[in-house]
N, C-alpha and C. Protein backbone atom coordinates (compact mmCIF):
# COMPACT_ATOMS: atom_id res chain seq x y z
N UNK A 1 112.40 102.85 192.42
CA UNK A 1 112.84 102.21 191.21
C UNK A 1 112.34 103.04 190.03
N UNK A 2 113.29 103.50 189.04
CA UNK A 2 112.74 104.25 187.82
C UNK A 2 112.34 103.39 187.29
N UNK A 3 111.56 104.48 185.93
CA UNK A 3 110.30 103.14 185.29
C UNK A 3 111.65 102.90 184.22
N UNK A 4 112.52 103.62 183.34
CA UNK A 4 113.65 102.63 183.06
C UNK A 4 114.54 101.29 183.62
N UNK A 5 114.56 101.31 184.67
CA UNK A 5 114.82 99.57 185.32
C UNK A 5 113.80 98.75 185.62
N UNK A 6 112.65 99.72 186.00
CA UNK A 6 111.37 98.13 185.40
C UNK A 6 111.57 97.63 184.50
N UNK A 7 111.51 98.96 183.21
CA UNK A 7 111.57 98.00 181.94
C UNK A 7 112.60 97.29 181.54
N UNK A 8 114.06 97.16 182.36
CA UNK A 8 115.48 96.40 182.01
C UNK A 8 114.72 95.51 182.60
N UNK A 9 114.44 95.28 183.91
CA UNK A 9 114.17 93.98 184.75
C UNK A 9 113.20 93.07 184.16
N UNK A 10 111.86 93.60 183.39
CA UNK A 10 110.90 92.87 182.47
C UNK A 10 111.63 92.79 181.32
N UNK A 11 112.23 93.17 180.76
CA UNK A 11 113.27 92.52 179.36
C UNK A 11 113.69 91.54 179.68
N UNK A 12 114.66 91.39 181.37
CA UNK A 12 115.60 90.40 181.61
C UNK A 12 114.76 89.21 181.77
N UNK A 13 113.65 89.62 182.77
CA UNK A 13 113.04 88.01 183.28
C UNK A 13 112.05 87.60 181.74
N UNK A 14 111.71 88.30 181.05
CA UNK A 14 110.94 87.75 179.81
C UNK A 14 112.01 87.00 179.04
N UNK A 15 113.01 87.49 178.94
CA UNK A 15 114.48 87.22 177.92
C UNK A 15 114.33 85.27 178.60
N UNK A 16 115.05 85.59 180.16
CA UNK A 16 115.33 84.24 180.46
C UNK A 16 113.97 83.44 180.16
N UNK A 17 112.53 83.94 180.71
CA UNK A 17 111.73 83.11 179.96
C UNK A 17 111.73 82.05 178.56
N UNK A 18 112.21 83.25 177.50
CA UNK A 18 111.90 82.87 176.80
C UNK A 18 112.70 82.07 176.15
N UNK A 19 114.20 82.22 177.11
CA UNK A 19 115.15 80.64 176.81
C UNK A 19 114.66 79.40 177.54
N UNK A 20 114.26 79.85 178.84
CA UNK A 20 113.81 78.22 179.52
C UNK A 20 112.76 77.67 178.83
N UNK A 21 111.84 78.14 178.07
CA UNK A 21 110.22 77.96 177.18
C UNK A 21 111.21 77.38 176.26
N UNK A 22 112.30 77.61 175.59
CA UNK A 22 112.68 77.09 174.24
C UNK A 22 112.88 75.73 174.18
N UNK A 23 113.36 75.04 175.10
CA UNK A 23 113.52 73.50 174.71
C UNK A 23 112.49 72.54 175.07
N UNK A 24 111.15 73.40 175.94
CA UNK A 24 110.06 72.90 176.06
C UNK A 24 109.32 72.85 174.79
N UNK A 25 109.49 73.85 174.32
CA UNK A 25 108.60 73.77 172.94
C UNK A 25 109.31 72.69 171.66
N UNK A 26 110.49 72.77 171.95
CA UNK A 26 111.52 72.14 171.04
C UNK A 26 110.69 70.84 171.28
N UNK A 27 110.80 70.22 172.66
CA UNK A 27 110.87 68.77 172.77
C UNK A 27 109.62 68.43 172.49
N UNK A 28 108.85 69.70 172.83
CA UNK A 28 106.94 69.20 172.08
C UNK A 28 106.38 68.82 170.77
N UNK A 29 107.68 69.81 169.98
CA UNK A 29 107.28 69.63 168.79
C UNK A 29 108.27 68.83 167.95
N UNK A 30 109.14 67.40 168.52
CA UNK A 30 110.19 66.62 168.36
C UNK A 30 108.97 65.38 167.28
N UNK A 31 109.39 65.30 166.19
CA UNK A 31 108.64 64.77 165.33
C UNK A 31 109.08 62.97 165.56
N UNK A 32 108.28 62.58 165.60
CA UNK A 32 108.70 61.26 165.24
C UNK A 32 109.46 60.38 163.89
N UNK A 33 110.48 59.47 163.69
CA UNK A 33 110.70 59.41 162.32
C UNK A 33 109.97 59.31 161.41
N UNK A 34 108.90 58.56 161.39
CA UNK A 34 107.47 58.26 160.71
C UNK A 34 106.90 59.54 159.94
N UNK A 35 106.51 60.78 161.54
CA UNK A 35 106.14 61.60 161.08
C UNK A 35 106.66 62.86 160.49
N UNK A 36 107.92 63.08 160.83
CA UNK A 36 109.07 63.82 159.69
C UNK A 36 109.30 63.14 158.63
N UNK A 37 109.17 62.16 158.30
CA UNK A 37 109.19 60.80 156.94
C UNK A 37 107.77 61.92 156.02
N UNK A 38 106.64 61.69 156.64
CA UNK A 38 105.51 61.61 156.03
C UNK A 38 105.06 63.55 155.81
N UNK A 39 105.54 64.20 156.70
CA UNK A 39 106.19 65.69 156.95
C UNK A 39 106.71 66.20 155.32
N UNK A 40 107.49 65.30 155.02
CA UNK A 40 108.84 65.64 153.84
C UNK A 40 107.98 65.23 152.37
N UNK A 41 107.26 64.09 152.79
CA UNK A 41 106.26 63.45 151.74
C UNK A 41 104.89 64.36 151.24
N UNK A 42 104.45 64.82 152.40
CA UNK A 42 103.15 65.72 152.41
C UNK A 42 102.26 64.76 151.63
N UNK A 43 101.98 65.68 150.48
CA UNK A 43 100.58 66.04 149.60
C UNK A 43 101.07 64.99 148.59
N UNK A 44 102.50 64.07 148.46
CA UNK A 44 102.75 63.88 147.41
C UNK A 44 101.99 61.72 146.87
N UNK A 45 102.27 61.60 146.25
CA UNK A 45 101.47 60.52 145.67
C UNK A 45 102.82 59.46 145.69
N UNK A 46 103.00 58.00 146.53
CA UNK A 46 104.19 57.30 145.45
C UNK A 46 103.75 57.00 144.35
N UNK A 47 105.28 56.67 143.64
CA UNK A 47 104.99 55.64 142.17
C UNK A 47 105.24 54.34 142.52
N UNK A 48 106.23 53.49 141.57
CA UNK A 48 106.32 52.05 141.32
C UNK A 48 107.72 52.36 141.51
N UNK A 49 108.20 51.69 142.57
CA UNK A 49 109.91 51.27 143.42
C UNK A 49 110.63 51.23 141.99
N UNK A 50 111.73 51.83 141.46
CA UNK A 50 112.92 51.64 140.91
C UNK A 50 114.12 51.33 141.64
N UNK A 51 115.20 50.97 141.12
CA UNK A 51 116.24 50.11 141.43
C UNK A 51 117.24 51.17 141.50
N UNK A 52 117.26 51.93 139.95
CA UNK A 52 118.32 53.19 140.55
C UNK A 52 117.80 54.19 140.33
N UNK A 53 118.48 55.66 140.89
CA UNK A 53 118.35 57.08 140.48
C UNK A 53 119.91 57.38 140.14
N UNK A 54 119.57 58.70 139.43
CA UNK A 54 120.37 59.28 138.59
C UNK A 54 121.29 60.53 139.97
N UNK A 55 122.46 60.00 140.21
CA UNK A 55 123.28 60.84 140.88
C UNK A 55 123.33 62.46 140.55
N UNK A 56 123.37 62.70 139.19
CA UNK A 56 123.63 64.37 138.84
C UNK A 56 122.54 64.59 138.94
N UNK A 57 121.50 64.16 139.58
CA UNK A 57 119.38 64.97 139.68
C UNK A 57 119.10 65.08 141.38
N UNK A 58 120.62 64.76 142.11
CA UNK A 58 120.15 64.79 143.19
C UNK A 58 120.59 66.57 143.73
N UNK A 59 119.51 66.64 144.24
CA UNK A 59 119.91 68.21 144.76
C UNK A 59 120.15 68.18 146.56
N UNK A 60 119.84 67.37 147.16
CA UNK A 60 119.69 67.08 149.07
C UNK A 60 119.70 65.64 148.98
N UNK A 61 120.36 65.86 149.97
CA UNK A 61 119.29 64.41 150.86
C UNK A 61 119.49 64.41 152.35
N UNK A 62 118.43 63.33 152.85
CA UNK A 62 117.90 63.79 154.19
C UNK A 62 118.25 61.68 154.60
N UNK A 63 118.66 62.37 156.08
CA UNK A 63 118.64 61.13 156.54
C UNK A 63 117.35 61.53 157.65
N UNK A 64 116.66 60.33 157.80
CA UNK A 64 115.57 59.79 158.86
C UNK A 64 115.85 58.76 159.47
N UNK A 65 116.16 59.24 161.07
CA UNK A 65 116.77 58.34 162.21
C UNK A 65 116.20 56.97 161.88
N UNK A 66 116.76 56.02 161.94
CA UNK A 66 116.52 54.71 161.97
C UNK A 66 115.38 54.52 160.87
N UNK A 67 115.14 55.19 160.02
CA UNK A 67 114.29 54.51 158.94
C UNK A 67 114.30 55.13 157.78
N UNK A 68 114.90 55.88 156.83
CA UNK A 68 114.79 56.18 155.58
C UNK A 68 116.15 56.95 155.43
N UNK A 69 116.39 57.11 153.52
CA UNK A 69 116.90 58.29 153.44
C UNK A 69 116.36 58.76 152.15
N UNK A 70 116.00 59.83 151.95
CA UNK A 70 115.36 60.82 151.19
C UNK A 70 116.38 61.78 150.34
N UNK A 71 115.93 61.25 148.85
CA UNK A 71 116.60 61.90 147.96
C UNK A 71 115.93 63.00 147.16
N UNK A 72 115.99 64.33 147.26
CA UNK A 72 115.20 65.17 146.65
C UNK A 72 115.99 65.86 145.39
N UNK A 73 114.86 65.42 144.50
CA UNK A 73 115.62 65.35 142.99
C UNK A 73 114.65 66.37 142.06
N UNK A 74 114.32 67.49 143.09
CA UNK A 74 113.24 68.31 142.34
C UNK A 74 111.89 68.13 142.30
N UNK A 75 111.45 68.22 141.16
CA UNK A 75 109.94 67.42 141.33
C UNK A 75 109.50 66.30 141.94
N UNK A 76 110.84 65.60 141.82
CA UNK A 76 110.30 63.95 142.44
C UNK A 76 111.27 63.45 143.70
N UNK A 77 110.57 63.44 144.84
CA UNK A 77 111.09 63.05 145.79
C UNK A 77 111.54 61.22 145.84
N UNK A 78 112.89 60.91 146.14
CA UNK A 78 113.04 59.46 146.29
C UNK A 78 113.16 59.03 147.70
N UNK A 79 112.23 57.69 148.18
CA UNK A 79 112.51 57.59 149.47
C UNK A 79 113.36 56.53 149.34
N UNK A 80 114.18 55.86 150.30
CA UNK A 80 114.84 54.89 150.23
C UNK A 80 114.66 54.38 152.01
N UNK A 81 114.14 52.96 151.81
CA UNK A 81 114.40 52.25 153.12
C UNK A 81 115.07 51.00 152.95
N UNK A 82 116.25 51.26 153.44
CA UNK A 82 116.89 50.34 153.90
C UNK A 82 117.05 48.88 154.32
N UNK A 83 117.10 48.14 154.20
CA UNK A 83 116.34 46.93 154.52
C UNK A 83 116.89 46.83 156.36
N UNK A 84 117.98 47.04 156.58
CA UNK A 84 118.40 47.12 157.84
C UNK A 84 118.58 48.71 158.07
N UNK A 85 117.37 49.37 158.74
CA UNK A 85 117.97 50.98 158.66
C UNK A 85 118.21 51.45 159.89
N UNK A 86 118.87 50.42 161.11
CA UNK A 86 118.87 50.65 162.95
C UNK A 86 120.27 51.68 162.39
N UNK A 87 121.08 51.75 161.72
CA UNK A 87 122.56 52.42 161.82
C UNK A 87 121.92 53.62 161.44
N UNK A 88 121.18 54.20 160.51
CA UNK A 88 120.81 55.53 159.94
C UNK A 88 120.51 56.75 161.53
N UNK A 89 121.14 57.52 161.51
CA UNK A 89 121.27 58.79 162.39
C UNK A 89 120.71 59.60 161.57
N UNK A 90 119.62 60.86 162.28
CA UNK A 90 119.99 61.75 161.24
C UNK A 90 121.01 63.45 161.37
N UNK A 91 122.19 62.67 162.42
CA UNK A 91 122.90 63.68 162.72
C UNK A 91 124.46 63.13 162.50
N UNK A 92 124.00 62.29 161.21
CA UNK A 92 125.35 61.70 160.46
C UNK A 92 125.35 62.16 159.02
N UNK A 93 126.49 62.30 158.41
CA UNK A 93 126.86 62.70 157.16
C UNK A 93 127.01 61.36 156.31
N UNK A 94 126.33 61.41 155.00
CA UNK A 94 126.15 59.88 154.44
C UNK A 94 127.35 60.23 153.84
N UNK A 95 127.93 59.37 153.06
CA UNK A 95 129.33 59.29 152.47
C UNK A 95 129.11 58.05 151.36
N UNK A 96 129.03 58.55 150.10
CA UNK A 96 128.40 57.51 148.96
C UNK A 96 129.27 57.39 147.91
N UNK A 97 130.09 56.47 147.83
CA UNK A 97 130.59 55.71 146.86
C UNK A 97 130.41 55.15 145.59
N UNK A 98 130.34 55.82 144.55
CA UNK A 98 129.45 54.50 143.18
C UNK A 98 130.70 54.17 141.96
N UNK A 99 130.35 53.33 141.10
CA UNK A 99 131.62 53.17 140.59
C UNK A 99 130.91 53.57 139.01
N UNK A 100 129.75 54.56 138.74
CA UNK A 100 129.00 54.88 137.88
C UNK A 100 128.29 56.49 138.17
N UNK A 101 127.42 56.47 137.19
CA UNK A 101 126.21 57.98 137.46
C UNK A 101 125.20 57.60 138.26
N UNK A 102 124.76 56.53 138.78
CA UNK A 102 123.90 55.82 139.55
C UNK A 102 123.92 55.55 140.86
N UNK A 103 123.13 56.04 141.63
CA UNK A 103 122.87 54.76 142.60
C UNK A 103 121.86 53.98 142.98
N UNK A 104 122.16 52.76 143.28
CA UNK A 104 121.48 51.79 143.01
C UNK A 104 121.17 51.07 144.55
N UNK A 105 120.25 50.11 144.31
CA UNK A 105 119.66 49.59 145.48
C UNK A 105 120.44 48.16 145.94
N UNK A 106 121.45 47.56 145.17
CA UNK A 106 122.85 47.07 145.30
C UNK A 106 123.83 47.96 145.78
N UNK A 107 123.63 49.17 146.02
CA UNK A 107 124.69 49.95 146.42
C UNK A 107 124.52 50.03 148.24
N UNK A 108 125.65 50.22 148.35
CA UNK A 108 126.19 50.54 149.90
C UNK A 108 126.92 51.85 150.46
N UNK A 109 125.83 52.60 151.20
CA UNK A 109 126.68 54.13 151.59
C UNK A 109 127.29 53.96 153.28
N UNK A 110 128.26 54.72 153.30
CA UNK A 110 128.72 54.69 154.33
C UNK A 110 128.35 56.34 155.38
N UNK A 111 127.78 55.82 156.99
CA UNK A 111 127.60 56.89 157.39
C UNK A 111 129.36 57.50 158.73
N UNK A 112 128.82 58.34 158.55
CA UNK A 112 129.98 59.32 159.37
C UNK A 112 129.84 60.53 160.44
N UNK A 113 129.99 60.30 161.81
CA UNK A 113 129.93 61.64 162.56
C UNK A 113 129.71 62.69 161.80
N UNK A 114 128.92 63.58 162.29
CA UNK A 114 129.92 65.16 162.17
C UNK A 114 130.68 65.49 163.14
N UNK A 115 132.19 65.97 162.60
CA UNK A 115 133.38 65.93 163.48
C UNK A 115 133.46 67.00 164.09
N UNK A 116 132.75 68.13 164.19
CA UNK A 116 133.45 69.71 164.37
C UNK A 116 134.53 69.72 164.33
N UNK A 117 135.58 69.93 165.20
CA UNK A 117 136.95 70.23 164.45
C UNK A 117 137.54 69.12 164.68
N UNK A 118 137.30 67.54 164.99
CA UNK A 118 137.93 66.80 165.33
C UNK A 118 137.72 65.78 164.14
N UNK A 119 136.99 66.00 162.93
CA UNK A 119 137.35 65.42 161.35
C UNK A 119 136.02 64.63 161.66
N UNK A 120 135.84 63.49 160.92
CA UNK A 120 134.56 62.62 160.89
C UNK A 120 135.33 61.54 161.23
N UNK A 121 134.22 60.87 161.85
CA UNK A 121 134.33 59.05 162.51
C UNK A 121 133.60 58.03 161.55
N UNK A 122 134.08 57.15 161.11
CA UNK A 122 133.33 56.28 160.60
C UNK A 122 132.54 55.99 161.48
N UNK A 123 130.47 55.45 161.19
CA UNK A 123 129.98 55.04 162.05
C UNK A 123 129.67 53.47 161.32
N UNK A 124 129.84 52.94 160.62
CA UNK A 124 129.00 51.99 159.29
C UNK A 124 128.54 52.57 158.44
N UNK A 125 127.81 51.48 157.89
CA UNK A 125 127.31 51.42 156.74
C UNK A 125 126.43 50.85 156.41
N UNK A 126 124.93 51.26 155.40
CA UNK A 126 124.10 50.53 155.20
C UNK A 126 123.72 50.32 153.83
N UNK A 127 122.81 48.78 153.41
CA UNK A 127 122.90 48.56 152.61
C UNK A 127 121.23 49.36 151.62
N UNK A 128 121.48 49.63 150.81
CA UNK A 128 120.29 50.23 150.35
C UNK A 128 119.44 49.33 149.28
N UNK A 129 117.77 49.65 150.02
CA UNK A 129 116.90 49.24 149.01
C UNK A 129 116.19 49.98 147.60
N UNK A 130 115.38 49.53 147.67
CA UNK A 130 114.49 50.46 146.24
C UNK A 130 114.27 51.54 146.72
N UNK A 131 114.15 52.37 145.35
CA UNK A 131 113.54 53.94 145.51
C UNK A 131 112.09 54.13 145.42
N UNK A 132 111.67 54.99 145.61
CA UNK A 132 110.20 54.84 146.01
C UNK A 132 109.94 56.61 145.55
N UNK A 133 109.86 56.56 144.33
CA UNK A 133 109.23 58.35 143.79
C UNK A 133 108.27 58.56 144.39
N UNK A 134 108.24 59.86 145.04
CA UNK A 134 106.92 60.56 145.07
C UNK A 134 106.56 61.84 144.10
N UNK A 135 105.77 62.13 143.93
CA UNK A 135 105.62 63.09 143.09
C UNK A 135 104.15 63.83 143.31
N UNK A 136 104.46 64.71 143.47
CA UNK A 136 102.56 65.66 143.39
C UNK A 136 101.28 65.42 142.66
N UNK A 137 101.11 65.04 142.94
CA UNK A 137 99.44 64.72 141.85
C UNK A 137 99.45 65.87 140.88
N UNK A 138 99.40 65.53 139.74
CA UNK A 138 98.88 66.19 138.73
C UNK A 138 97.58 66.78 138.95
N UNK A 139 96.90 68.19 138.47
CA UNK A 139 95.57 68.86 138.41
C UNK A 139 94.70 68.20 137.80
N UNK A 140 93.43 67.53 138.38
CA UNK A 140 92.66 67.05 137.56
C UNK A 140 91.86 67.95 136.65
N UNK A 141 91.93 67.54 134.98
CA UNK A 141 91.25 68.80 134.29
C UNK A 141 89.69 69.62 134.45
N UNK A 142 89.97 70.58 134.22
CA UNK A 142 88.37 71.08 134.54
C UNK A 142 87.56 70.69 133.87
N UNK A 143 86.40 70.07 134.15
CA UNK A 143 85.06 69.12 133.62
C UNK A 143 84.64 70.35 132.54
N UNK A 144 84.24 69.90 131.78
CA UNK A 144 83.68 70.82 130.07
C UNK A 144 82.71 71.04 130.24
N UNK A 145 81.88 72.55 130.28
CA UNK A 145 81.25 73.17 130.15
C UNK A 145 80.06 72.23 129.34
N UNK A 146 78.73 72.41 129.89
CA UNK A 146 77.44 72.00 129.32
C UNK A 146 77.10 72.53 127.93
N UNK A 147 77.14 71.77 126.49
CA UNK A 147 76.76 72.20 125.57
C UNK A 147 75.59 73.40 125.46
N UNK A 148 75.67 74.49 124.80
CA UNK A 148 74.57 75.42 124.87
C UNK A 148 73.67 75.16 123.54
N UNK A 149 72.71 74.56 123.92
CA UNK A 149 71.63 74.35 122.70
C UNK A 149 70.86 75.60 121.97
N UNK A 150 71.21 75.19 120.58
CA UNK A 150 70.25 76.43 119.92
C UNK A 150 69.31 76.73 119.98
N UNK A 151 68.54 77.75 120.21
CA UNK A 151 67.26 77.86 120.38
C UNK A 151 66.62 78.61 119.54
């Protein structure tokens, strides 16, 4: 055997390795909703629940299987839980309706397959609660230097 087909044969069996290793590691590191919830939240601080956010400040949003959806509006992250959130997938496309610049926690989005080429499925719809800002803690200021007495 030349040492060129060792090294094809150790490419090949490392290669397949390192596909059969892939969905082991995948499924190890499969976050819980909670903890992809709190993942997305990090370092950040809530505020005090509002009723609506401002539609043109939304830049993403994230659905969290059966318990949230997450509106990221820049600096300030909005969480939203649902009061009934068993329909929320997060391998559904939300589909949001408003009859304003707002949405509101009276409001109702509708979720939807992703279709690949076969279009989207309605799946339902859920009704949405309060928003819940998070936002980064501000720097606490640096403590003031000890007066230097004259001497």
């Amino acid at each position: 055997m030349s040492f060129h087909s060792i090294l094809r044969s150790a490419a090949l069996v490392g290669g397949a390795m390192a596909l059969l290793g892939a969905p082991l590691a995948q499924a190890r590191e499969r976050l819980t909703p909670e903890q992809q919830l709190a993942k997305i939240i990090k370092d950040r601080v809530p505020g005090k629940p509002v009723n609506c956010i401002n539609l043109t400040e939304i830049r993403s949003t994230t659905i969290i299987d059966k318990t949230a959806i997450v509106y990221d509006m820049g600096s300030t992250i909005y969480v939203n839980r649902p009061p009934y959130p068993q329909s929320l997938d997060d391998d559904d496309v939300l589909i949001t309706k408003t009859w304003g610049s707002q949405l509101c926690s009276v409001d109702i989005v509708q979720l939807a397959t992703r279709g690949g080429g076969a279009g989207m499925w309605w799946r339902g719809s859920v009704g949405l609660g309060e928003f819940v800002p998070y936002t980064k803690p501000k720097a606490a200021p640096a403590p003031a230097a000890p007066a230097n007495p004259a001497g």
